[in-house]
Protein backbone atom coordinates (compact mmCIF):
# COMPACT_ATOMS: atom_id res chain seq x y z
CA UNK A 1 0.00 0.00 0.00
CA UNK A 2 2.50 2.31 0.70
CA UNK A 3 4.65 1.47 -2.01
CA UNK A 4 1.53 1.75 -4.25
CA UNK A 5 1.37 5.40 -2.97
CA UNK A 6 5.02 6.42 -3.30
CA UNK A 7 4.56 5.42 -6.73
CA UNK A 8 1.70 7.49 -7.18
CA UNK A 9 3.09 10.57 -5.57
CA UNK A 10 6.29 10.28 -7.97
CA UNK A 11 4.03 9.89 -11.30
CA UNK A 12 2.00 13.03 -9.75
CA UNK A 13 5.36 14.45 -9.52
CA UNK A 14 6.33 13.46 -12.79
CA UNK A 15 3.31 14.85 -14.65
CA UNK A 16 3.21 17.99 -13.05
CA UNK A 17 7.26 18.49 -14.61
CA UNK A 18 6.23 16.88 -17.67
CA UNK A 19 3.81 19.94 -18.61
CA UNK A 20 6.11 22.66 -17.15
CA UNK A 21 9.65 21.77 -19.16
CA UNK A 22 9.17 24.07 -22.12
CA UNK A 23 8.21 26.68 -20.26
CA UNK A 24 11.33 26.37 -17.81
CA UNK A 25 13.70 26.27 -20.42
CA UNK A 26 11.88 29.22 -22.05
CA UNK A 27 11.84 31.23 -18.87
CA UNK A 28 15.41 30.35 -18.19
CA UNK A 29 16.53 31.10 -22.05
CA UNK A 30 14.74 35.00 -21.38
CA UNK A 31 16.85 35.11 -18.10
CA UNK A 32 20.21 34.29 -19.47
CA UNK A 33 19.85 36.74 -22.23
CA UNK A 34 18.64 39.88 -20.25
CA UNK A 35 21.51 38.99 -17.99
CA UNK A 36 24.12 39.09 -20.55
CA UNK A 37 23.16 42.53 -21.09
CA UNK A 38 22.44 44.31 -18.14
CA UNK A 39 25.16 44.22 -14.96
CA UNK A 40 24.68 44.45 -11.30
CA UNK A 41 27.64 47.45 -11.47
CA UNK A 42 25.15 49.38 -13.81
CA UNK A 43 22.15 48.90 -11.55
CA UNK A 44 23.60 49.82 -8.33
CA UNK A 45 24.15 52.89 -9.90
CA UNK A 46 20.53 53.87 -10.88
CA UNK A 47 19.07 52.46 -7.08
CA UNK A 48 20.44 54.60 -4.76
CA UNK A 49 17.56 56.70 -4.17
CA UNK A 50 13.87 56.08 -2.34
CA UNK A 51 11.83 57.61 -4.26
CA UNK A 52 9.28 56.21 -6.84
CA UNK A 53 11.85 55.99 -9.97
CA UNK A 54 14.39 53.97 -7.86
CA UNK A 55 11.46 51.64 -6.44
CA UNK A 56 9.91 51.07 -10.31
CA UNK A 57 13.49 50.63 -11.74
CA UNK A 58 14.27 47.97 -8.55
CA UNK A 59 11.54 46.17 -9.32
CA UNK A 60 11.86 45.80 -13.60
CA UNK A 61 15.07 44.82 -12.95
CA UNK A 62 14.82 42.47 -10.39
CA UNK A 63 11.84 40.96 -13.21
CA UNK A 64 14.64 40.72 -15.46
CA UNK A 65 17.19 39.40 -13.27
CA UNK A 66 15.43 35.93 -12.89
CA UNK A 67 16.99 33.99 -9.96
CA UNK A 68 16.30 31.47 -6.77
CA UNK A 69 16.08 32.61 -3.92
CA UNK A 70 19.15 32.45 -2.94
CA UNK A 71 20.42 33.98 -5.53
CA UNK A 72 18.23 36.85 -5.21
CA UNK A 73 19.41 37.92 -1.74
CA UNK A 74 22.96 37.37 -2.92
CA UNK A 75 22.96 39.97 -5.60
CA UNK A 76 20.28 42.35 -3.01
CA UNK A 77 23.23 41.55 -0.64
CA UNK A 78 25.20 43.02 -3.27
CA UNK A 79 23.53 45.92 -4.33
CA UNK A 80 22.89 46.64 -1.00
CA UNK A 81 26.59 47.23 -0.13
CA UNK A 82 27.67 49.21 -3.25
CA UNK A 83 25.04 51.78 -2.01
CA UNK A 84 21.30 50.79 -3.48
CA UNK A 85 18.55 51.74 -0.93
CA UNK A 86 17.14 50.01 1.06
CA UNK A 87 13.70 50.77 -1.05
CA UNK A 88 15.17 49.50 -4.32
CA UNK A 89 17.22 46.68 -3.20
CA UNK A 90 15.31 45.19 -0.13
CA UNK A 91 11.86 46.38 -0.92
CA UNK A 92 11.49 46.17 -4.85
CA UNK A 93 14.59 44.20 -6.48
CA UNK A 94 14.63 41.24 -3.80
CA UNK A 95 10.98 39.93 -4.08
CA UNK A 96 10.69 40.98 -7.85
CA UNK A 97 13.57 38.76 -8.86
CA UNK A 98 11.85 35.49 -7.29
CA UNK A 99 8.02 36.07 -7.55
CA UNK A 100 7.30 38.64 -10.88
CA UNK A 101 9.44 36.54 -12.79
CA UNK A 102 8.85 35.00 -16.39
CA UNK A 103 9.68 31.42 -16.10
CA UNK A 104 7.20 31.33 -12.56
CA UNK A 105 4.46 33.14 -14.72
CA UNK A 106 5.11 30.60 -17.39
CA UNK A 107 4.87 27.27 -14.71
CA UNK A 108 1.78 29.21 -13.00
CA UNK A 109 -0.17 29.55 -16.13
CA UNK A 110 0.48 26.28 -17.22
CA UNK A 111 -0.15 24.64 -13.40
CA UNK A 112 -2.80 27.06 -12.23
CA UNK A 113 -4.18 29.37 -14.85
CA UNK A 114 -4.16 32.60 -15.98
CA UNK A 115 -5.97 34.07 -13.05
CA UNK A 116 -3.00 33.27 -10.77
CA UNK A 117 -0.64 34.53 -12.90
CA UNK A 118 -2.32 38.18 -13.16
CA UNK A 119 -2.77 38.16 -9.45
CA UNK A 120 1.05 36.85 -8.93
CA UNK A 121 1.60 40.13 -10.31
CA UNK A 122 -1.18 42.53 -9.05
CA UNK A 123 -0.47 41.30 -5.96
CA UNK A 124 3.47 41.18 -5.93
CA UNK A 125 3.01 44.83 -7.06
CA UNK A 126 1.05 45.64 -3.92
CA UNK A 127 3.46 43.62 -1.85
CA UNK A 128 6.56 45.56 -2.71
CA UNK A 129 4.64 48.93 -2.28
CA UNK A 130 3.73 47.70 1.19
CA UNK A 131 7.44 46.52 1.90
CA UNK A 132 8.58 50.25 0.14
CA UNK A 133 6.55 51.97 2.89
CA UNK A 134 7.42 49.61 5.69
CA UNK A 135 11.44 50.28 5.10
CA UNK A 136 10.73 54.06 3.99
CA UNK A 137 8.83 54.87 7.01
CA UNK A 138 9.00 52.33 9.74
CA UNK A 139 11.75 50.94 9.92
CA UNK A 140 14.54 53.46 11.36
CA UNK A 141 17.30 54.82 8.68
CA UNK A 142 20.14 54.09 11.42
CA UNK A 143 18.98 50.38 11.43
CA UNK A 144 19.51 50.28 7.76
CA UNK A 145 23.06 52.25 8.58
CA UNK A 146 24.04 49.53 11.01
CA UNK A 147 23.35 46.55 8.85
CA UNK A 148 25.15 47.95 5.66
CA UNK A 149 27.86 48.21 8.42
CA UNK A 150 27.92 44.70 9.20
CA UNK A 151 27.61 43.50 6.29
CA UNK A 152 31.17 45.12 4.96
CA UNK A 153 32.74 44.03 8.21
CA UNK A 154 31.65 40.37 8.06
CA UNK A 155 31.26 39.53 4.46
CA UNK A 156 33.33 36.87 2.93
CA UNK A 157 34.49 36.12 -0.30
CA UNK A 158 32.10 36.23 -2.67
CA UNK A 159 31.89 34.65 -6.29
CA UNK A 160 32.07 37.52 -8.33
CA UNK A 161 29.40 35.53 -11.69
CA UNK A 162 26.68 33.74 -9.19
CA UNK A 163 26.67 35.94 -6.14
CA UNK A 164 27.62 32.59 -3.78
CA UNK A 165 29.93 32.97 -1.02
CA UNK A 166 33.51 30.86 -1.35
CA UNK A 167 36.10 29.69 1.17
CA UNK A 168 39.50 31.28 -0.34
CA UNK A 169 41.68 28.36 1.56
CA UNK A 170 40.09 25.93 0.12
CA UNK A 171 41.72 23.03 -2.06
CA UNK A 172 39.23 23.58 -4.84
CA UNK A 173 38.81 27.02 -5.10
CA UNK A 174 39.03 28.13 -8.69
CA UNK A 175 41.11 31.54 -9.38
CA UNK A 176 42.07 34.23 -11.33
CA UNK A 177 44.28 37.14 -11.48
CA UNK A 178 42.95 40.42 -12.40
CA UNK A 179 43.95 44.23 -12.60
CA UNK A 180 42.26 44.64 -9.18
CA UNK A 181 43.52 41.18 -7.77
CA UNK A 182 42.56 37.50 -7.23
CA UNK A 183 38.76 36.72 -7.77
CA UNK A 184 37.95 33.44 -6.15
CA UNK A 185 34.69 31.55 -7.92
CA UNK A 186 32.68 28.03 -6.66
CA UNK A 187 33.34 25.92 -10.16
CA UNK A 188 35.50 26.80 -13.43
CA UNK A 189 31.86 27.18 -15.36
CA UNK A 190 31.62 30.40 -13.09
CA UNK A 191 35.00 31.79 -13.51
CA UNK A 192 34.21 31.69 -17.70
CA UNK A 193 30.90 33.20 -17.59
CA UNK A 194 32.84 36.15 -15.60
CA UNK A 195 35.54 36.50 -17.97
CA UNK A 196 33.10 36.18 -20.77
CA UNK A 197 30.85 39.14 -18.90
CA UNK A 198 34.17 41.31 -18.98
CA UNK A 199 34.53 40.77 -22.39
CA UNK A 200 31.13 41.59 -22.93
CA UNK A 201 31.02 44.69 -20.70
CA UNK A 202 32.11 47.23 -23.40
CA UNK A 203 30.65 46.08 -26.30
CA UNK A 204 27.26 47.96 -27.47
CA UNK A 205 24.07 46.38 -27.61
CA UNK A 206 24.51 45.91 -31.47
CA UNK A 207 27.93 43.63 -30.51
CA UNK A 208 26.33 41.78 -28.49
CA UNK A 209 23.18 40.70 -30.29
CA UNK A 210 24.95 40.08 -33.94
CA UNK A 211 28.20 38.09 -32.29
CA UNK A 212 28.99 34.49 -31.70
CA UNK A 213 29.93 35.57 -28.03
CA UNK A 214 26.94 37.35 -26.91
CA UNK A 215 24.65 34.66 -27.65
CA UNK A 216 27.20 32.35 -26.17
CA UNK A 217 27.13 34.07 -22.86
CA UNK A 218 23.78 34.41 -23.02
CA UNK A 219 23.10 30.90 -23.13
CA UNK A 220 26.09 30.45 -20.53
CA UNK A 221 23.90 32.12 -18.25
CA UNK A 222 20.94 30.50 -18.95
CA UNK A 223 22.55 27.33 -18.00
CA UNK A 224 23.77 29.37 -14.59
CA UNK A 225 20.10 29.59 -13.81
CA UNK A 226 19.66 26.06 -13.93
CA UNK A 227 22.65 25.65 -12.15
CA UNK A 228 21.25 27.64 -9.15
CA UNK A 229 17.34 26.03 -9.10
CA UNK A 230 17.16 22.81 -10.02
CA UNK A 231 17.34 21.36 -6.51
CA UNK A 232 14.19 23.65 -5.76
CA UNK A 233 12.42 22.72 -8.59
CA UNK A 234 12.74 18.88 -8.31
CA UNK A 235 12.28 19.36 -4.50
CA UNK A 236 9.24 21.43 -5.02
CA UNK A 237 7.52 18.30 -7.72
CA UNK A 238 8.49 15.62 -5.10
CA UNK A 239 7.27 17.45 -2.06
CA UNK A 240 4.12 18.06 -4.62
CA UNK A 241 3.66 14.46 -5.39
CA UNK A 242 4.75 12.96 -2.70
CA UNK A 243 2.25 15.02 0.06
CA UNK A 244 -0.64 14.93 -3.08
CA UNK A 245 -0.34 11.21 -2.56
CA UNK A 246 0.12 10.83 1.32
CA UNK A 247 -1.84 13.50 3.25
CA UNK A 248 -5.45 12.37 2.57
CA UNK A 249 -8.22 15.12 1.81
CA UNK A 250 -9.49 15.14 5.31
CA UNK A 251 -6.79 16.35 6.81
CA UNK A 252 -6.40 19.61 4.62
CA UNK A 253 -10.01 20.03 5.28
CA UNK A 254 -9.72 20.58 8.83
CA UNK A 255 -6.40 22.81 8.44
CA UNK A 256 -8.64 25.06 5.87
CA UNK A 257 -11.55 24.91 7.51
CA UNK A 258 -10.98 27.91 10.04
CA UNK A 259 -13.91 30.38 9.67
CA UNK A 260 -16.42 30.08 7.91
CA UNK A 261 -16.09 29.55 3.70
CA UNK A 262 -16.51 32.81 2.21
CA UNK A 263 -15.61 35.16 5.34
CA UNK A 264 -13.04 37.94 6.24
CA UNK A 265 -11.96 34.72 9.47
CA UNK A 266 -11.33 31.81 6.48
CA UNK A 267 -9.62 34.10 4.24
CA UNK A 268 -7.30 35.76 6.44
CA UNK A 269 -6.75 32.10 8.08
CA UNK A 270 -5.79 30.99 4.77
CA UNK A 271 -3.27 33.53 4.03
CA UNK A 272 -1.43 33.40 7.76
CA UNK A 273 -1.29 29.23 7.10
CA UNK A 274 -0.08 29.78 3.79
CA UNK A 275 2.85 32.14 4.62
CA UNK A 276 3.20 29.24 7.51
CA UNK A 277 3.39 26.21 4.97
CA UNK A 278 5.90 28.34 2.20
CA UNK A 279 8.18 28.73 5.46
CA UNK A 280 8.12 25.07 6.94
CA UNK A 281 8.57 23.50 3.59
CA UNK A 282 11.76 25.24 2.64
CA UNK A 283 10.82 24.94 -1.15
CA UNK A 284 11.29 28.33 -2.95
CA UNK A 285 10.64 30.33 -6.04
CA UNK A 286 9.47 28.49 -8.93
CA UNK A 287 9.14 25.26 -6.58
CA UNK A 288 6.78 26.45 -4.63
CA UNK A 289 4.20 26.02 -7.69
CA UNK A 290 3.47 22.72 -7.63
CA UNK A 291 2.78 22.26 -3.91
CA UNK A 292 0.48 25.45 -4.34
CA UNK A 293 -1.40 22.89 -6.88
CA UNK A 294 -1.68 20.63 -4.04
CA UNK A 295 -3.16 23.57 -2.10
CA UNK A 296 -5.68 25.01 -3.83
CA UNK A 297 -6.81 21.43 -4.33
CA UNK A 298 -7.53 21.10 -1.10
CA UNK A 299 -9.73 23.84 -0.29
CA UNK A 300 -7.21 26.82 0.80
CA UNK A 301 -8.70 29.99 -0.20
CA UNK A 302 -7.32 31.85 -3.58
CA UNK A 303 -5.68 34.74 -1.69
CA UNK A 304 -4.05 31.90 0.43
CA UNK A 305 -2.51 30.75 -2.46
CA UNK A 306 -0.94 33.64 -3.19
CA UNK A 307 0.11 34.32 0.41
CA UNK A 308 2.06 30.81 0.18
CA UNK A 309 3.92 31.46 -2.93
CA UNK A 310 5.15 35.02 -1.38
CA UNK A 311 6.44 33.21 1.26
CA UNK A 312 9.59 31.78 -0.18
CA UNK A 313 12.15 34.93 0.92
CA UNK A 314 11.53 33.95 4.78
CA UNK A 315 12.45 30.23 5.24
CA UNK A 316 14.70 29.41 7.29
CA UNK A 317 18.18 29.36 5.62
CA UNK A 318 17.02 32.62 4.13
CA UNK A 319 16.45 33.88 7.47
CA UNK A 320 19.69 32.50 8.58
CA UNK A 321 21.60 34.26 5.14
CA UNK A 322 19.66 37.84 6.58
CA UNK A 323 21.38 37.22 9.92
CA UNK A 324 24.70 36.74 8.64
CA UNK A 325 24.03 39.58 6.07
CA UNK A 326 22.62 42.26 7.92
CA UNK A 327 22.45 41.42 11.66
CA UNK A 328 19.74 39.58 13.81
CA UNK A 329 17.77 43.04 14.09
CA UNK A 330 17.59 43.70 10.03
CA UNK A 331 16.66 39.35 9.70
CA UNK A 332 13.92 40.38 11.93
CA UNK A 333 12.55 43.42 10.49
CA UNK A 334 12.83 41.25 7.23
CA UNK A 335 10.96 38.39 8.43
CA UNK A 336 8.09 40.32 10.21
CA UNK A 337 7.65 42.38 7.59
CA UNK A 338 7.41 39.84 4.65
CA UNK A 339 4.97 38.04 6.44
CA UNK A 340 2.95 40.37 7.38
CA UNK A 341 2.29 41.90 3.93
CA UNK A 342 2.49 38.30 2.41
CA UNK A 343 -0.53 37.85 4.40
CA UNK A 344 -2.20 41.52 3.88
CA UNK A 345 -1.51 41.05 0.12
CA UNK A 346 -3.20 37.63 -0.21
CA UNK A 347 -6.55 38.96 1.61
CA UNK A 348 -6.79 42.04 -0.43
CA UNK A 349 -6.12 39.97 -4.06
CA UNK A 350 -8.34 37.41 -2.87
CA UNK A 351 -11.30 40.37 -2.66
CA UNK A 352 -10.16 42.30 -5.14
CA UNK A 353 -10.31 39.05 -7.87
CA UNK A 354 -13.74 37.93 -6.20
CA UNK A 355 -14.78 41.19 -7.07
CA UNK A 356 -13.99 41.41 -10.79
CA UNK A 357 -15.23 37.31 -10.64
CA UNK A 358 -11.74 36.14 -11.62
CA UNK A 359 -11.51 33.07 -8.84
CA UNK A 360 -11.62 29.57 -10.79
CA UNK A 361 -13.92 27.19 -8.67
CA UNK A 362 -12.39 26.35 -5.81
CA UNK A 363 -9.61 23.07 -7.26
CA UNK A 364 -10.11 24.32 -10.59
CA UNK A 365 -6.18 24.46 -12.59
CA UNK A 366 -4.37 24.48 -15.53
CA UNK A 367 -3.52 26.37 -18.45
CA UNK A 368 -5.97 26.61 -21.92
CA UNK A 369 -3.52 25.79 -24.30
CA UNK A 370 -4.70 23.54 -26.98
CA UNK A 371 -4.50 19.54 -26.24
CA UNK A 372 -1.44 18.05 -27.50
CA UNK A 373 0.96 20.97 -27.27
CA UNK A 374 2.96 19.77 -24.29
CA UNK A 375 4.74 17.22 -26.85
CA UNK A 376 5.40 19.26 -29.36
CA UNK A 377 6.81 22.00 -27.26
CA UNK A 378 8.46 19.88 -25.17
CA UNK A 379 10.35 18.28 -28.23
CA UNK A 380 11.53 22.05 -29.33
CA UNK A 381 12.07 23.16 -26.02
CA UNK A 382 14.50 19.92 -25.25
CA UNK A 383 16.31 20.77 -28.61
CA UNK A 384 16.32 24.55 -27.62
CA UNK A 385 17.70 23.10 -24.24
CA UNK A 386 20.53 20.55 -25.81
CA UNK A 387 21.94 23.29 -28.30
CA UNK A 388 22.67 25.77 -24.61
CA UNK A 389 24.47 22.92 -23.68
CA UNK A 390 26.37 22.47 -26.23
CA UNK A 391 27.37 26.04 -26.50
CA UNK A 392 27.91 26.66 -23.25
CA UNK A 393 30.14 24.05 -22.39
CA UNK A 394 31.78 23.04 -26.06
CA UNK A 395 32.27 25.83 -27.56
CA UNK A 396 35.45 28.59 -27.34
CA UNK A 397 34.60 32.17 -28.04
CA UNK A 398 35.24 34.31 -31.57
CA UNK A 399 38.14 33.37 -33.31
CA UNK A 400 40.41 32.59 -30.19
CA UNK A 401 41.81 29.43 -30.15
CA UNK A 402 40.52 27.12 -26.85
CA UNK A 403 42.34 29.12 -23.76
CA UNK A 404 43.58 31.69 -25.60
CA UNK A 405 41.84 34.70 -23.31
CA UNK A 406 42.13 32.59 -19.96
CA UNK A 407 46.13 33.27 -20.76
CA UNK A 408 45.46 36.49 -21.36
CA UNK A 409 43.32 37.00 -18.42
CA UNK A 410 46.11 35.33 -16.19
């Protein structure tokens, strides 16, 4: 029996990934090429302010800057230091970069349905207005003082391509020697999509699109994406599966059933459990989609939906990465205040959509693509997929021979 279920639970699992792979690799193909063209040194110069252009520019490019989690608070961490305020860094660029992006639009639509996907937005928007005000004019400047202070006393090394922090004495640290010193990276895949960035940083727009290099970096850091989700994704399918499967239909019905159906009590219940389950699970960004399947299944309440996806910038080991960051204080500030407007931003989308009649029937999903396309797009998508591949890790750049520029680099 309970190898009958396990089975089930990873063929859940496996369906669910089965109809999202084109649209990862799409999502993931956008990412690498908007971040071949647009570096962190060039934002950090356009987000030092608080006002409404620094918030609006924080949040398109954190859109644009697809990452995990992780990676998000890395290049916020980032930012952050080289003098982007707290408004467009912690507010704006932070949450944009893990729940407005393309490739969790893509898996929502396809999972969920449009509806989700315009309130993922609508709501995300509201979210990082709320957080805007909370840092603007709650939270005091000196706090914000203090933690830029710690962070540029206790920062370590720090891979200079995927924002990950690196132990210098270790044995397989990868290296090289620049103008301004020794840059330390987590894998040799890393240290060439930096030196291929350099290479790229002075060429124009036009260079970049109509050479051999540009699109190789491009799909370079497409493959970097990958590099830094996959575990979440395949955790967030198997936790999807495997708790679809297990956890029978009663049992959900009692956690949703606080309040009332239809009242201010169940939907604000549904929200505070939801931020609760997107922090005990430990499953982030795009990951978090399939368990929200499992979710709204099971009778949570639309806004709560939304609430639970928001959630993925406050579990734990983020929480942990804020402390080290910024202090205990700042991981505090950061953690109360995500909650509380993932919470206040589910409840208000969930009215707001029941208004304009935009809530499926409750355990209603999916896309409305036409029957059959998964296959076919799943065939160009793999082929799409297998070509990055190849020219990210088989190919040398222009007409350089194979280690030409790493010599010169040296």
């Amino acid at each position: 029996m309970v190898t009958e279920t396990f089975v089930e639970g990873l063929r859940l699992a496996g369906e669910m990934f089965w109809e999202t792979w084109w649209a990862l690799v799409l999502g993931f193909t956008i990412a690498g090429a908007v971040e071949t063209f647009v570096s962190e040194e060039k934002m950090s110069a356009v987000l030092g302010g608080n006002g409404w252009r620094e918030l609006g520019l924080g949040t398109v490019f954190g859109a644009a800057s697809s990452s995990c989690s992780f990676g998000a608070v890395a290049t916020t961490k980032s930012l952050f230091k080289k003098g982007a305020s707290p408004v467009a860094s912690l507010a704006a660029f932070q949450f944009a970069s893990t729940n407005l992006v393309i490739e969790l639009g893509l898996v929502m639509w396809i999972l969920l349905g449009w509806q989700f996907v315009l309130a993922d937005y609508v709501a995300g928007l509201l979210l990082i207005g709320l957080l805007a005000v909370t840092v603007k004019y709650v939270v005091p400047e000196a706090w914000f003082t203090a933690a830029r202070e710690h962070l540029r006393s206790s920062e370590g090394v720090r891979d200079p391509s995927c924002g990950m922090e690196v132990d210098p004495t270790s044995d397989d640290i990868v290296t090289l020697e620049t103008g301004g010193g020794t840059e330390y990276f987590c894998s040799e895949s890393c240290k060439q999509a930096y030196q291929e960035q350099q290479r790229q940083e002075d060429a124009t727009w036009r260079d970049r699109l109509l050479t051999r290099d540009g699109w190789r970096l491009a799909s370079k850091n497409a493959l970097g994406e990958w590099g830094m989700l996959w575990k979440d994704i395949v955790a967030g399918f198997l936790i999807a599966g495997l708790i679809g499967a297990f956890v029978p239909r009663e049992w959900w019905t009692t956690l949703f059933g606080l309040g009332a159906e239809g009242t201010l009590g169940w939907v604000l219940a549904s929200a505070i459990i939801g931020v609760v389950i997107g922090v005990v699970t430990f499953v982030c960004s795009v990951g978090n989609v399939p368990f929200a399947v499992i979710l709204w299944n099971n009778g949570i309440a639309f806004g709560g939906v939304m609430s639970f996806i928001f959630a993925d910038l406050i579990v734990p080991t983020i929480d942990d990465a804020y402390r080290r960051y910024y202090g205990l204080r700042m991981a505090a500030v950061l953690f109360v205040s995500i909650f509380i407007t993932a919470v206040i931003s589910g409840v208000v989308i969930h009215y707001l959509w029941g208004g304009l009649g935009l809530i499926p029937p409750q355990g209603e999903a999916g896309g409305t693509a036409p029957a059959g396309y998964t296959l076919y797009l799943n065939t160009v998508f793999t082929l799409l997929f297998l070509g990055q591949v190849y020219v990210g890790h088989w190919t040398t750049g222009g007409d350089e021979k194979p280690g030409e520029h790493e010599m010169q680099a040296g």
